[in-house]
Protein backbone atom coordinates (compact mmCIF):
# COMPACT_ATOMS: atom_id res chain seq x y z
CA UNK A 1 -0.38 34.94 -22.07
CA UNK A 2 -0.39 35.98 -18.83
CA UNK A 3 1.80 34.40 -15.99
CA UNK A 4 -0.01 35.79 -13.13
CA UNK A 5 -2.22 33.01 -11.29
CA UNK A 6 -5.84 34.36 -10.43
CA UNK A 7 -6.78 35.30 -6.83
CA UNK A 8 -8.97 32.18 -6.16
CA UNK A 9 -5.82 30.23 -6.54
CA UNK A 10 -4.78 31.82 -3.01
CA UNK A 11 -7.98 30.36 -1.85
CA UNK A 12 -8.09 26.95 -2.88
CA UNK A 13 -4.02 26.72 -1.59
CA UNK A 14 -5.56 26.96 1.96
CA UNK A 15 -7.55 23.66 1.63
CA UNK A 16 -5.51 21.37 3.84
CA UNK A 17 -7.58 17.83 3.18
CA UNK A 18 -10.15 16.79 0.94
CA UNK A 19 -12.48 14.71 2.54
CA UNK A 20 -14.75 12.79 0.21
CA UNK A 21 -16.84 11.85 3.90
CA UNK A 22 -20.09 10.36 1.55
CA UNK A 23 -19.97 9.40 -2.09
CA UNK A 24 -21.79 12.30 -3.80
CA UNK A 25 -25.27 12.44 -4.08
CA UNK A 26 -28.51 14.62 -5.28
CA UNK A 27 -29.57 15.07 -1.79
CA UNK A 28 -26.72 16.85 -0.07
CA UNK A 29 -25.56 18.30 -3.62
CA UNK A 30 -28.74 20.15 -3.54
CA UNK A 31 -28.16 21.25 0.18
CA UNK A 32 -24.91 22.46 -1.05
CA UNK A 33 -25.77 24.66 -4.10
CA UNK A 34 -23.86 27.45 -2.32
CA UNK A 35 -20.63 26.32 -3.20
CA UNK A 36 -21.14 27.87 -7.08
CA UNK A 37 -21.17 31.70 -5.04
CA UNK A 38 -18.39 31.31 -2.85
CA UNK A 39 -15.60 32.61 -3.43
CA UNK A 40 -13.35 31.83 0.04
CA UNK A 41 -12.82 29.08 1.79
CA UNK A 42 -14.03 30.49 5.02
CA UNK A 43 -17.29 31.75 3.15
CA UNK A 44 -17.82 27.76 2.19
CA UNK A 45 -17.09 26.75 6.18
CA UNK A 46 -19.67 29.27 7.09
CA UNK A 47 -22.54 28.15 5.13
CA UNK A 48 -21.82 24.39 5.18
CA UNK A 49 -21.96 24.35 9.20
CA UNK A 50 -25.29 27.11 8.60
CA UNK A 51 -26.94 24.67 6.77
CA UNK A 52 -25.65 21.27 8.86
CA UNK A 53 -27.32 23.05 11.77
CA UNK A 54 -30.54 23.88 9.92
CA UNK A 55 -30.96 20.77 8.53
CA UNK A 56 -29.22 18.70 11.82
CA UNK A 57 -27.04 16.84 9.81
CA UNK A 58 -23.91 15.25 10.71
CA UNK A 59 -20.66 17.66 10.66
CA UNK A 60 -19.23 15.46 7.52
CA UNK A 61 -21.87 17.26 5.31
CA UNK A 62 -19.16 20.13 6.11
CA UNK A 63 -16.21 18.63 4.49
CA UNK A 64 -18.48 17.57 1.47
CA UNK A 65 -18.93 21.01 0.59
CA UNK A 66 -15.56 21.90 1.02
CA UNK A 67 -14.60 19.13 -1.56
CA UNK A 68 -17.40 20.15 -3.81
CA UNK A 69 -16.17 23.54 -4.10
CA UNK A 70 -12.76 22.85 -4.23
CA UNK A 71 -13.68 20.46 -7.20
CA UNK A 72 -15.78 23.49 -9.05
CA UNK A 73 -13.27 25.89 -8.53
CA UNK A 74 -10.71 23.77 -9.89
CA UNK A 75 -12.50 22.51 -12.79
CA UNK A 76 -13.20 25.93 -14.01
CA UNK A 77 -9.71 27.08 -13.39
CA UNK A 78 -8.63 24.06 -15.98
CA UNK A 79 -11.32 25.49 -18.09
CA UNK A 80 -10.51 29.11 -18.31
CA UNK A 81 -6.82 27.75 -19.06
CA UNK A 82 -7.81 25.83 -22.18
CA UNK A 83 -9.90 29.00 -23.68
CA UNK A 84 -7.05 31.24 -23.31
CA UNK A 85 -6.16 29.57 -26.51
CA UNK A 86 -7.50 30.55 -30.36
CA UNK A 87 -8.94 27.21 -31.45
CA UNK A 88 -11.08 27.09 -27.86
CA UNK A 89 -14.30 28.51 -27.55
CA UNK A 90 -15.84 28.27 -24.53
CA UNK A 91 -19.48 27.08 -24.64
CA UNK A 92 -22.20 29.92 -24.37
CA UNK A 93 -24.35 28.44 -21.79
CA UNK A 94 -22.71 27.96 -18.45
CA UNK A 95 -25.15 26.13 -17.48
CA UNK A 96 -24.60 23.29 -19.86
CA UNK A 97 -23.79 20.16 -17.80
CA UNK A 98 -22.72 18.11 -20.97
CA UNK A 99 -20.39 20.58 -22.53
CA UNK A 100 -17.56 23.23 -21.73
CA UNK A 101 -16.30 24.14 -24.40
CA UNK A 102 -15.53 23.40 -28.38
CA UNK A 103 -11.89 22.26 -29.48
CA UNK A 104 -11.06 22.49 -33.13
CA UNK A 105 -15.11 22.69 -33.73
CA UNK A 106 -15.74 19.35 -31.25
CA UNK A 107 -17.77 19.77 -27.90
CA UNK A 108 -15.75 18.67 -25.21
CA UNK A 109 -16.91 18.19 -21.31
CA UNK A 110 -13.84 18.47 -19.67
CA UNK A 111 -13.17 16.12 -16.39
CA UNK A 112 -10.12 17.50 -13.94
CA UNK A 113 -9.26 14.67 -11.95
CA UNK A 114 -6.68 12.50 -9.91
CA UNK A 115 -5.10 9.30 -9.54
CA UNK A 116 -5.34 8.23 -5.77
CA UNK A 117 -2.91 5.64 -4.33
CA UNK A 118 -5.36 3.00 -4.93
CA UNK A 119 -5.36 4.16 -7.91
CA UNK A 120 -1.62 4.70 -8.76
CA UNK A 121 -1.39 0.78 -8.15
CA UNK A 122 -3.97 -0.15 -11.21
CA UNK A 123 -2.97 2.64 -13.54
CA UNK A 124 0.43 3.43 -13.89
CA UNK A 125 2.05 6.66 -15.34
CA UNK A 126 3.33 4.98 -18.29
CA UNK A 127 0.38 3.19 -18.77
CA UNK A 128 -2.19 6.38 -19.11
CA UNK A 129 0.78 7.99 -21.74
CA UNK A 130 0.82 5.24 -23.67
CA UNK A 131 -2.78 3.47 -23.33
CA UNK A 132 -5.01 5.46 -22.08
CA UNK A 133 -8.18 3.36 -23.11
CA UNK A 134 -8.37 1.49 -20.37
CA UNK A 135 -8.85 4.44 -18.00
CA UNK A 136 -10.93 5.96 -19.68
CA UNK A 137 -13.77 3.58 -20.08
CA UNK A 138 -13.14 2.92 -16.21
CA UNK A 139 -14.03 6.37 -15.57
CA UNK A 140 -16.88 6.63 -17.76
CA UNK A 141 -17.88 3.20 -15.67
CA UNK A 142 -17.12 4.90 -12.44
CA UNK A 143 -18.91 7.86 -13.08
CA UNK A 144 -22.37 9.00 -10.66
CA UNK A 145 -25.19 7.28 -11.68
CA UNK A 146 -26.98 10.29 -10.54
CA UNK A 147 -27.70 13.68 -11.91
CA UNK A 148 -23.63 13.74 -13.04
CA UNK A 149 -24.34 10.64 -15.25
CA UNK A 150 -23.31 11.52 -18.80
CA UNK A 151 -21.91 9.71 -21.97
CA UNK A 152 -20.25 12.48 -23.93
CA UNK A 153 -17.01 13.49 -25.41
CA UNK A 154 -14.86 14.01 -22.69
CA UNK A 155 -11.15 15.25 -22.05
CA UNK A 156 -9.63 14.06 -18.73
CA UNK A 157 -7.03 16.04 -17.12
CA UNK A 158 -5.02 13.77 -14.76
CA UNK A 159 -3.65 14.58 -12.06
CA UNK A 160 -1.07 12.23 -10.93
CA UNK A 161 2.01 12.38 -7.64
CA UNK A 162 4.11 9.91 -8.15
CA UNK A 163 5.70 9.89 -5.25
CA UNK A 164 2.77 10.40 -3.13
CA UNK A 165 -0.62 9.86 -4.66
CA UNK A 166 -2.14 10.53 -1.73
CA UNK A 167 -1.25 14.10 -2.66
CA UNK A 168 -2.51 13.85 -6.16
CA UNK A 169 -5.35 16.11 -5.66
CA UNK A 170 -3.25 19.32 -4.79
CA UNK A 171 -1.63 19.32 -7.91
CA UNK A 172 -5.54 20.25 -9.44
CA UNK A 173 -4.58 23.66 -8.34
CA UNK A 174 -0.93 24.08 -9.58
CA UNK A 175 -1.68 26.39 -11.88
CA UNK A 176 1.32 27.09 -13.27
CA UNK A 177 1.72 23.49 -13.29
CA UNK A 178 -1.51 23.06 -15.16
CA UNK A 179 -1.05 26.27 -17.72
CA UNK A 180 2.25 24.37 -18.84
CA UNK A 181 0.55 21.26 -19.38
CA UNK A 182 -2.57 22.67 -21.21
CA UNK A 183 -0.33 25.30 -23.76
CA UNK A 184 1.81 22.25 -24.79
CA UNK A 185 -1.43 19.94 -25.40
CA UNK A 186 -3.12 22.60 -27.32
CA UNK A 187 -0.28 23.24 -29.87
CA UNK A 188 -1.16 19.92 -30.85
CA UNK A 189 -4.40 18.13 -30.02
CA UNK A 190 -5.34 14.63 -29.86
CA UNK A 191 -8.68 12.81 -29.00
CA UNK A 192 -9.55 9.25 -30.48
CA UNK A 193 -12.86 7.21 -30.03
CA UNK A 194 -13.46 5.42 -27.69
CA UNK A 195 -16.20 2.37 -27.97
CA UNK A 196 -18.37 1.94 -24.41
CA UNK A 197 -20.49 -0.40 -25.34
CA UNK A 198 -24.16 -0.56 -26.16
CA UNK A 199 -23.16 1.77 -29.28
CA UNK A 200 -21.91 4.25 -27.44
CA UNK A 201 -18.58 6.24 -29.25
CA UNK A 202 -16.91 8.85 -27.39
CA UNK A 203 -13.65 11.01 -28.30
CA UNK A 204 -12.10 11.32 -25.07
CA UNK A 205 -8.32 11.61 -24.03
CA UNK A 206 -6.29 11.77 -21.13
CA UNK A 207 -4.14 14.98 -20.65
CA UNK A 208 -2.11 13.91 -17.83
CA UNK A 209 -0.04 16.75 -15.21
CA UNK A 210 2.42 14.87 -12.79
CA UNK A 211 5.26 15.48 -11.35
């Protein structure tokens, strides 16, 4: 497989700060649709302040879109990683919120995310190696009750500083980083059921990149 990073790697490098200014919602998520074009950061800064000034709203709604796209961006980077691989086949409609892709037959929504230093101080290192469970019903809790709400299989790639959690979210595009993680996990697989109550049964697990 190729060692070569892909050009929108350059791009998300020049984020400097994510800024989650608001706790995502339908409203500005909608304002924001342009983030699934874009394909530079200073294409995203353009049409974030366009639209702020259309629709006067406060200069935040700029660093919202920044964050959303740097979250789509990375989440499909993760994706195209896992089906570079034979037993991966990525799901035929991209437009599929519940699904990205099939592993070993089983549809899997993969989740790229990271442990803050908040975080870092509930859920330690060893802790999501060696009992993951616990994390991952807290994310399926912690999860948007809005259009994002889902209760599906799920794979979590976790991205984790231990030294600086603060920093956790840069590692979502260390893609050579990442590609390491994702070939070893895929030469051998594991997802186990998780119970979330109400009679809901996932398989979920947590494929965790740290460093």
């Amino acid at each position: 497989m190729s060692s070569n990073a892909p050009p929108i790697v350059a791009e998300l490098l020049k984020v400097s700060s994510l800024a989650w200014t608001r706790v995502q919602d339908d409203a500005w998520n909608r304002l924001s649709v342009f983030i699934y074009q874009a394909q530079t950061l200073r294409q995203v800064e353009d049409m974030a302040q366009r639209v702020a000034m259309q629709n006067k709203l406060r200069i935040e709604f700029i660093d919202y879109a920044i964050a959303r796209w740097y979250t789509h961006k990375t989440h499909d980077l993760v994706v195209d990683l896992f089906c570079r691989h034979a037993n991966v086949k990525r799901w035929p409609n991209p437009r599929e919120r519940a699904v990205d892709f099939e592993l070993d037959n089983i549809p899997f929504d993969l989740k790229l995310t990271h442990v803050s230093a908040g975080q870092a101080r509930r859920f330690s290192v060893e802790a999501l190696k060696t009992q993951p469970d616990e994390y991952i019903m807290w994310l399926y809790r912690e999860q948007s009750k809005q259009e994002r709400f889902g209760v599906n299989n799920r794979l979590f790639v976790v991205c984790y500083n231990q030294a600086r959690p603060d920093d956790s979210w840069k590692l979502k595009r260390d893609w050579h980083r990442l590609a390491g993680v994702v070939d070893a996990y895929l030469l051998r697989p594991t997802y186990h059921p998780v119970v979330l109550g109400r009679n809901a049964r996932v398989l979920s697990d947590v494929i965790l990149v740290s460093k």
